[in-house]
Protein backbone atom coordinates (compact mmCIF):
# COMPACT_ATOMS: atom_id res chain seq x y z
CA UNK A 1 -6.08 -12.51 30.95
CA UNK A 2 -3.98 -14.83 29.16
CA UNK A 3 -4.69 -17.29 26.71
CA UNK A 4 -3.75 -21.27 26.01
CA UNK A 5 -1.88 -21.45 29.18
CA UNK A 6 -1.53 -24.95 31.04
CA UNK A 7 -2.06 -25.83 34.19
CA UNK A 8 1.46 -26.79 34.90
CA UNK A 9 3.54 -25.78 31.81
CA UNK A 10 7.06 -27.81 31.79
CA UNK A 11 10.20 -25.93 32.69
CA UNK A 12 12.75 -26.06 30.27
CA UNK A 13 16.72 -26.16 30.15
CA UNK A 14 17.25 -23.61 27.90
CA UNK A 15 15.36 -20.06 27.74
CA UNK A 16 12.38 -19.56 25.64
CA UNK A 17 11.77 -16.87 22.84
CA UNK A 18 9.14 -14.74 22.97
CA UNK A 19 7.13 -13.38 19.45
CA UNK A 20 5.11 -10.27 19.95
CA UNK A 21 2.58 -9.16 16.75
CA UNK A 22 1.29 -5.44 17.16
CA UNK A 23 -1.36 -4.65 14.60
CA UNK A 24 -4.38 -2.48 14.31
CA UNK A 25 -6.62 -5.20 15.71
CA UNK A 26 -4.24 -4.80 19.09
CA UNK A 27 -1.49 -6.93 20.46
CA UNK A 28 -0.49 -10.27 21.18
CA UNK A 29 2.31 -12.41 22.97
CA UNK A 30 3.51 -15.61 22.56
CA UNK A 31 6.48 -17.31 24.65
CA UNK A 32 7.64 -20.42 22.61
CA UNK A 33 10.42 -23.37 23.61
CA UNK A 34 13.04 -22.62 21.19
CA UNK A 35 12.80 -25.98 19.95
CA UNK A 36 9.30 -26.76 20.29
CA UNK A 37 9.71 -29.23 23.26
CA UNK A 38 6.11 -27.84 24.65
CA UNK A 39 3.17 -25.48 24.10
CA UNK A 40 3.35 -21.67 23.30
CA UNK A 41 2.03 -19.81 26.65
CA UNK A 42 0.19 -16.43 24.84
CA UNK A 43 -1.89 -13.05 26.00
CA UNK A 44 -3.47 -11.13 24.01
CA UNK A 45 -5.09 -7.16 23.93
CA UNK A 46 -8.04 -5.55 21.81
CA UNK A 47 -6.17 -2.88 22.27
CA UNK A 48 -3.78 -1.45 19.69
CA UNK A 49 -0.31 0.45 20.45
CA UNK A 50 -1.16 4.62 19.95
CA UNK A 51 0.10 6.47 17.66
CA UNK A 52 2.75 9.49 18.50
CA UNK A 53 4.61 12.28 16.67
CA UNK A 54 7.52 9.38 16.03
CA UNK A 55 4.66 7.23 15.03
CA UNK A 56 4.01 4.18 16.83
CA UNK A 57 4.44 4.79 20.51
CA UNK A 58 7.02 2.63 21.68
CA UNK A 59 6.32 3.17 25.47
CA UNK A 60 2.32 2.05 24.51
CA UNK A 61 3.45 -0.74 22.93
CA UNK A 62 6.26 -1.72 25.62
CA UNK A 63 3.47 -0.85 28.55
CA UNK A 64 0.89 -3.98 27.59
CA UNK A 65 3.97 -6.24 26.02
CA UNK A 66 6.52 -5.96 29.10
CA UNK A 67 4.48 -6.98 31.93
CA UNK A 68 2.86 -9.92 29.82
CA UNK A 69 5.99 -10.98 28.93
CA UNK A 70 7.57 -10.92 32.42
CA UNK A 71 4.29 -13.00 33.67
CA UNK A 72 4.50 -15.64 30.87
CA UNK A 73 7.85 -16.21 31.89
CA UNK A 74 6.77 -16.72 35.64
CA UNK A 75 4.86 -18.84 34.44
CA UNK A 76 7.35 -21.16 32.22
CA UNK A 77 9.56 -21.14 35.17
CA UNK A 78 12.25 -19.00 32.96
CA UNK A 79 14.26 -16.46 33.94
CA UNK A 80 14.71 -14.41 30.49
CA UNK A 81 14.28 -14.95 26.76
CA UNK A 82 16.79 -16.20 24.44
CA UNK A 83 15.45 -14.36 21.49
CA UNK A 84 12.61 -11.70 21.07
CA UNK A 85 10.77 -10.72 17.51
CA UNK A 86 8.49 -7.75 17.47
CA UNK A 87 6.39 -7.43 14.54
CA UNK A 88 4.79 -4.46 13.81
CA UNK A 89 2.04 -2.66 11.45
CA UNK A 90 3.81 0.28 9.93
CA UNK A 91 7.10 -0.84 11.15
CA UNK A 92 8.54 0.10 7.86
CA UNK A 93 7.38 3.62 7.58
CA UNK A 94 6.05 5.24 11.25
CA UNK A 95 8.77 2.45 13.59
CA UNK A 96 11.15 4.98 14.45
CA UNK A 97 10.48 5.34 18.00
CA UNK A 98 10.36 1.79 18.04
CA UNK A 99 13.91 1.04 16.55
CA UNK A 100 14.81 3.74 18.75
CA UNK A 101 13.51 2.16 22.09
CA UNK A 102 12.66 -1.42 21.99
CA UNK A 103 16.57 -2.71 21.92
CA UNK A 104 17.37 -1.29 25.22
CA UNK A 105 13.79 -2.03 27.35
CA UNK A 106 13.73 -5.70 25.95
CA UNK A 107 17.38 -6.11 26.93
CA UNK A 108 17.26 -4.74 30.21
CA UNK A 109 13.85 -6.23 30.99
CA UNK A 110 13.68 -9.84 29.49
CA UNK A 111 17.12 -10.46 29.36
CA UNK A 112 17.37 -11.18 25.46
CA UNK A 113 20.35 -11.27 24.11
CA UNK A 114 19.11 -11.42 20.44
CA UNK A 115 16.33 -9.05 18.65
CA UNK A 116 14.43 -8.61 15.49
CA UNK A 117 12.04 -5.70 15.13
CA UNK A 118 10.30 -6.60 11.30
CA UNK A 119 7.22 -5.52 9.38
CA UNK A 120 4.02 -7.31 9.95
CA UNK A 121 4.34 -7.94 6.28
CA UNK A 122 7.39 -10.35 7.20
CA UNK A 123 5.66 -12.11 10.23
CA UNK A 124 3.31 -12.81 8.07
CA UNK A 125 5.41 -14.15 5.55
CA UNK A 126 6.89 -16.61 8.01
CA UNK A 127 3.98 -17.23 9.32
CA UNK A 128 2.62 -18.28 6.00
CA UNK A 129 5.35 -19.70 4.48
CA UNK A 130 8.22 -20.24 7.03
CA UNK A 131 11.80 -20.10 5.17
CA UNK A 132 11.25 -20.74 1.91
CA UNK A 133 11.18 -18.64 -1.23
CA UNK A 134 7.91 -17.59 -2.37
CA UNK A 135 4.79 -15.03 -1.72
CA UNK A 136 2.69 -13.50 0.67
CA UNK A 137 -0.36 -11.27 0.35
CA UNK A 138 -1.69 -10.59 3.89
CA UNK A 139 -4.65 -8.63 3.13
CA UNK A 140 -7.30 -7.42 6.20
CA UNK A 141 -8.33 -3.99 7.08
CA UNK A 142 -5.17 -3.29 4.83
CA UNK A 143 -3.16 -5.18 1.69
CA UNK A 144 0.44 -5.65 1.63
CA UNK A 145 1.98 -8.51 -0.66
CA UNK A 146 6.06 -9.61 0.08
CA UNK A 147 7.78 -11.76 -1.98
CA UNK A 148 11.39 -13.43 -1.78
CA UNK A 149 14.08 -16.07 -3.32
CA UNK A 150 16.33 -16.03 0.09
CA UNK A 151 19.05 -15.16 -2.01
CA UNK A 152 21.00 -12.52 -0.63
CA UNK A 153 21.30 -10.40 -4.02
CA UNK A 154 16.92 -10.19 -4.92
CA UNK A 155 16.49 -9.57 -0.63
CA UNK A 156 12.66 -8.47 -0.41
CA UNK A 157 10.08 -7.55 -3.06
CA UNK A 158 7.07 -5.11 -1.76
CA UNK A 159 3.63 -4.38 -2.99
CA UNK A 160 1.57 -2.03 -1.37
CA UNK A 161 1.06 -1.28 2.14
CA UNK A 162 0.86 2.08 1.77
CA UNK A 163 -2.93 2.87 3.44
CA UNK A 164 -6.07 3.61 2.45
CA UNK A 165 -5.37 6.86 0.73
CA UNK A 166 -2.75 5.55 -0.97
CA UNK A 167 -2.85 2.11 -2.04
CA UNK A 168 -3.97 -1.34 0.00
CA UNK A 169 -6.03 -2.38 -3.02
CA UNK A 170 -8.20 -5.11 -2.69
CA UNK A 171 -8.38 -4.86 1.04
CA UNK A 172 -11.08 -4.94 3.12
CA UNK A 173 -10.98 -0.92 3.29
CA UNK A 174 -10.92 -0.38 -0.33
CA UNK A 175 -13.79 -3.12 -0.74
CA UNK A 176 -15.82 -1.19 2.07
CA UNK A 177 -15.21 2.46 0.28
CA UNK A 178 -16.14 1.03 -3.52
CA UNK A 179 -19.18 -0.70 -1.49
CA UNK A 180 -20.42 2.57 0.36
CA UNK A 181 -19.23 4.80 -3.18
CA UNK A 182 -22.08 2.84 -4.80
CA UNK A 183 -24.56 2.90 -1.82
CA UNK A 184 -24.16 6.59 -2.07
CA UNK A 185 -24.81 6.34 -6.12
CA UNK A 186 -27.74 4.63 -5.35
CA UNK A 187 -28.97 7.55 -2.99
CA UNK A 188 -28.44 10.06 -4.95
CA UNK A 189 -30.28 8.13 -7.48
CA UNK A 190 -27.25 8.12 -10.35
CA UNK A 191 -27.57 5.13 -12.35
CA UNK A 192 -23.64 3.80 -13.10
CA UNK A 193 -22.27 2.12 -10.60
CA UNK A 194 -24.86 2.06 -8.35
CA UNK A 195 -26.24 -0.51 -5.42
CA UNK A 196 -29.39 -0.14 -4.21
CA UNK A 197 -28.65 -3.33 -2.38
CA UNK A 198 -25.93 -1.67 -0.79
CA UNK A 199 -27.65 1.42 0.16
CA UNK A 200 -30.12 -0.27 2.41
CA UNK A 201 -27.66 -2.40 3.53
CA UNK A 202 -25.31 0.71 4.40
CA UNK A 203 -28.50 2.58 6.21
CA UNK A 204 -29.08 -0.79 8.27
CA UNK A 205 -25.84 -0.16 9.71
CA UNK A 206 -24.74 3.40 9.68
CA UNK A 207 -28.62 5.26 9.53
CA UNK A 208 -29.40 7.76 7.14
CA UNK A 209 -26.80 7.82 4.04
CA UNK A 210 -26.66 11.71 4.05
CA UNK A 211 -25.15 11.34 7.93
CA UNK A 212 -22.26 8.93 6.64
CA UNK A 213 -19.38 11.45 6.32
CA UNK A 214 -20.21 13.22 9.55
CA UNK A 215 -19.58 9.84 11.09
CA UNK A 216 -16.83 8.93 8.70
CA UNK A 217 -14.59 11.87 8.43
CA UNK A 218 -13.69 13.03 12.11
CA UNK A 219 -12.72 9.63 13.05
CA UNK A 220 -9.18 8.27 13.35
CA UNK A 221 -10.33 4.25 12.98
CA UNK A 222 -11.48 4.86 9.40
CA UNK A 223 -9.65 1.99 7.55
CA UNK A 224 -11.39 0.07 9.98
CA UNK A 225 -14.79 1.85 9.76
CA UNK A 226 -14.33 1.32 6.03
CA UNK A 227 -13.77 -2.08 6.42
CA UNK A 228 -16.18 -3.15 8.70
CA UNK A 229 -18.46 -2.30 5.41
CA UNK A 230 -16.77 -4.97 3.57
CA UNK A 231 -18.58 -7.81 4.65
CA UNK A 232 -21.73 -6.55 3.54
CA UNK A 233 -20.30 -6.20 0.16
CA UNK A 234 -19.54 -10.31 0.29
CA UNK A 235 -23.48 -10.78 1.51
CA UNK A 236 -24.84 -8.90 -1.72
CA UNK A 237 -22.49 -10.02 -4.20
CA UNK A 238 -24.69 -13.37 -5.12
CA UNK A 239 -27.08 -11.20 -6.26
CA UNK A 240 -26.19 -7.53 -6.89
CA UNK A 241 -23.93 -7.15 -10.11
CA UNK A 242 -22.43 -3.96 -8.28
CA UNK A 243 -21.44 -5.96 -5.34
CA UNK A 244 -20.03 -8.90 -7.26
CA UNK A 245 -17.81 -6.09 -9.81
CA UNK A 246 -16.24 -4.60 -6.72
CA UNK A 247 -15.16 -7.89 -5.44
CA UNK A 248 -14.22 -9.05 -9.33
CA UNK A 249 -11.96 -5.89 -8.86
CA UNK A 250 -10.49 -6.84 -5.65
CA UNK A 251 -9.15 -9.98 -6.51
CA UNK A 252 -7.31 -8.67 -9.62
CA UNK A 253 -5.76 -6.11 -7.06
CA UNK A 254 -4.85 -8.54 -4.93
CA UNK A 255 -3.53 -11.04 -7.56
CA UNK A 256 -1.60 -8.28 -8.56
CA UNK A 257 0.01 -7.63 -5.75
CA UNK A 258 0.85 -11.12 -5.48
CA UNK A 259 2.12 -11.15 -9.12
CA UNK A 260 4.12 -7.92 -8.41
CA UNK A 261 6.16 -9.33 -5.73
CA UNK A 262 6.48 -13.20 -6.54
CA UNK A 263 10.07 -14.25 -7.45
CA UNK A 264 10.67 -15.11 -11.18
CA UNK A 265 12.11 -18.28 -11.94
CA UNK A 266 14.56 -18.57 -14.53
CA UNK A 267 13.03 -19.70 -18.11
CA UNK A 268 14.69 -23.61 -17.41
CA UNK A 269 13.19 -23.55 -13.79
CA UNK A 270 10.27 -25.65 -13.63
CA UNK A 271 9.42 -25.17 -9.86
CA UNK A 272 5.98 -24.15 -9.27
CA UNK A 273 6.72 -21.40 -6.45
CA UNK A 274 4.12 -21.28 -3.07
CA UNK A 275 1.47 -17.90 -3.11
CA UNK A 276 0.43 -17.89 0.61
CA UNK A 277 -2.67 -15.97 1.33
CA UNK A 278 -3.66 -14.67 4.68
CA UNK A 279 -5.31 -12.10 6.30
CA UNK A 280 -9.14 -11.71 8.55
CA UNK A 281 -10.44 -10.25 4.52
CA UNK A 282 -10.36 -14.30 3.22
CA UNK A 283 -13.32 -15.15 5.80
CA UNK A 284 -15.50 -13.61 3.45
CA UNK A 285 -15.20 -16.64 1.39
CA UNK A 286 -16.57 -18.11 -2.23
CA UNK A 287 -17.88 -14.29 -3.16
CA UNK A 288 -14.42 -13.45 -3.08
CA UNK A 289 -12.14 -16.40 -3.23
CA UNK A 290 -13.62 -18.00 -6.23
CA UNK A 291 -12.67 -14.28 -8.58
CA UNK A 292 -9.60 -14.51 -6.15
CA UNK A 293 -8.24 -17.75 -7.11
CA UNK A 294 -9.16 -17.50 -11.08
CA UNK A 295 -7.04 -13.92 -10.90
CA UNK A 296 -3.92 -16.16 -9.61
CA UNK A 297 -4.12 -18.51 -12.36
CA UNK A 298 -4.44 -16.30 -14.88
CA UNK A 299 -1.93 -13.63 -13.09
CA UNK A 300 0.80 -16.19 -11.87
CA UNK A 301 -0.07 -19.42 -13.80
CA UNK A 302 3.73 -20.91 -12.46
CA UNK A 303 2.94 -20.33 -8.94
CA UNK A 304 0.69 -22.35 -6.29
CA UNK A 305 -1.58 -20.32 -4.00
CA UNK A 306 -1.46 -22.11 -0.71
CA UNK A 307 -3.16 -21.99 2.91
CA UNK A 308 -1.09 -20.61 5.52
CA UNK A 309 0.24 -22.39 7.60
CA UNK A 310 0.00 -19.81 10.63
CA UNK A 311 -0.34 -16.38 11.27
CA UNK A 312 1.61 -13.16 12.28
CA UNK A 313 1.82 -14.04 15.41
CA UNK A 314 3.55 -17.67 14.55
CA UNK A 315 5.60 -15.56 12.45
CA UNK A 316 7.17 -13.57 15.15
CA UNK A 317 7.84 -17.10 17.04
CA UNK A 318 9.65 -18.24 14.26
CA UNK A 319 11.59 -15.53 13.55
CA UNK A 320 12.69 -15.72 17.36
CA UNK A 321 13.68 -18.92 17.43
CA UNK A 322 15.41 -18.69 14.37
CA UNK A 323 17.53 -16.20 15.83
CA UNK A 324 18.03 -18.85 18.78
CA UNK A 325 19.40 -21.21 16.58
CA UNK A 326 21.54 -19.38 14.43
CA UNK A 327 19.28 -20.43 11.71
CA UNK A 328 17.84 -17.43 10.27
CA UNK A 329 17.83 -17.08 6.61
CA UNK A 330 14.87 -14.91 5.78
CA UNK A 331 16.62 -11.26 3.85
CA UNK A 332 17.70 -8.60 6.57
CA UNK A 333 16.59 -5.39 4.89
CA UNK A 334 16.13 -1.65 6.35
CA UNK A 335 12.50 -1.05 7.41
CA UNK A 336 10.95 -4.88 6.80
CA UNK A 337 13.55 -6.83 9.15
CA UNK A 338 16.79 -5.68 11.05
CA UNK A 339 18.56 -7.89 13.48
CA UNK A 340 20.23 -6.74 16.98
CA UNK A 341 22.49 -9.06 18.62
């Protein structure tokens, strides 16, 4: 059912936008007043658009998103959208079905006469930081880090993002792995590198260690499986040297990221630029944001890491509403953010 809606939400003169944020945790809708004059009206789904031999499914995605979309705006007493922002995990590198079917069902269904289909790395970015220059690390089951200047010629700078076989270092999947790595050192009773700690912690949840990769392997969810391991690394780190290393390690990936992507100001530019950090990974808390924050100062001692100020999800609203108002001015680029009109 959806979520935050009011009783009697006001009717307004001009059509809302809607933001739409499709990640691996599932999907969610918001439908904003293009200027704010009232509350957001949002759903939301567990369940996550499938993947497909194109990569993400668009019809998945368009079968939860459309007929939310067409209730919210029953429900704001609006006929269409103005504007409509999908943001999507792996938009840059499995969204060709998407580009390729999205335009014409969100047209022809909501009316919208203006579209942006972007990254989840750049929802997050406005989410985070709105329209100014700066950098992002979202970092969750996964890690990607975005940077910008909003000057036309420097566009986007990317870190990571590229999964759990291939990069997302620091996130919670790569904390999970280097956690279980050492449980399994422990087992096999190999002294470097090894967690006792985490061993019993990894047969509390998953049973006996030498059953782990029949459990691991087959499944398509294991970033997540990995991940869900992650927490347990946070628990032990107070007192397991392992535990606290791997998470010592994280945060220099993750400052790294940061560091790779943040703009450069010139040597007579004394602006100290904004490092927004988001992401379901920073709930852990002190075991990892204390090594997290030292990494930034020492990493990127001219920029300030900041709170963000919203999520994905905001992101996507913004982005919308931007495109409303002809007031855009986050980098177009192939893959992280292309406009329709």
């Amino acid at each position: 059912m959806p979520a935050g809606l009011p009783t009697d939400p006001p009717r307004h003169g001009r059509a809302p936008v809607l933001g739409v944020d499709s990640g691996g945790s599932g999907v969610r809708v918001a439908l904003t007043p293009v200027r704010g004059e009232g509350p957001a009206l949002t759903w939301s789904s567990p369940e996550p658009a499938v993947m497909g031999p194109r990569g993400i499914d668009a019809r998945s995605l368009l079968d939860r998103v459309l007929p939310a979309a067409e209730r919210l705006l029953r429900q704001a007493g609006a006929e269409r959208c103005e504007a409509v922002c999908v943001g999507a995990s792996g938009m840059a590198t499995l969204g060709d079905d998407l580009r390729a079917v999205l335009p014409d069902a969100l047209r022809d269904t909501l009316g919208a006469r203006r579209l942006a289909l972007a990254s989840d790395a750049v929802t997050a970015y406005a989410g985070a930081l709105g329209q100014r220059p700066g950098a992002v690390v979202a970092v969750g089951t996964g890690l990607v880090a975005l940077g910008t200047d909003l000057t036309p010629e420097s566009g986007w700078r990317r870190a990571d993002g590229w999964g759990h076989l291939l990069g997302d270092c620091g996130s919670g999947a790569w904390i999970g792995r280097a956690g279980l790595e050492a449980a399994m050192r422990a087992y096999d009773g190999r002294e470097e590198g090894a967690s006792p700690a985490l061993l019993a912690r990894l047969e509390a949840l998953f049973g006996p260690a030498p059953e782990l990769p029949g459990k691991l392997y087959p499944r398509a969810d294991r970033p997540a499986l990995l991940a869900s391991f992650a927490p347990e690394v946070g628990r032990c780190a107070g007192t397991d040297p392992v535990a606290s290393r791997i998470l010592r390690e994280a945060a220099r990936h993750i400052a790294g990221a940061a560091a790779a992507v943040c703009p450069r100001p010139d040597r007579d530019d004394e602006r100290t630029l904004p490092v927004g950090l988001t992401g379901g990974l920073l709930r852990m808390g002190e075991p990892l944001l204390t090594p997290l924050h030292q990494e930034l100062q020492l990493q990127l001692p001219q920029a300030r890491p900041i709170a963000a100020a919203g999520d994905p999800l905001s992101g996507a609203s913004l982005v919308a509403a931007a495109l409303a108002t002809d007031t855009l001015r986050l980098p177009t680029a192939a893959g992280l953010l292309r406009i329709i009109c």
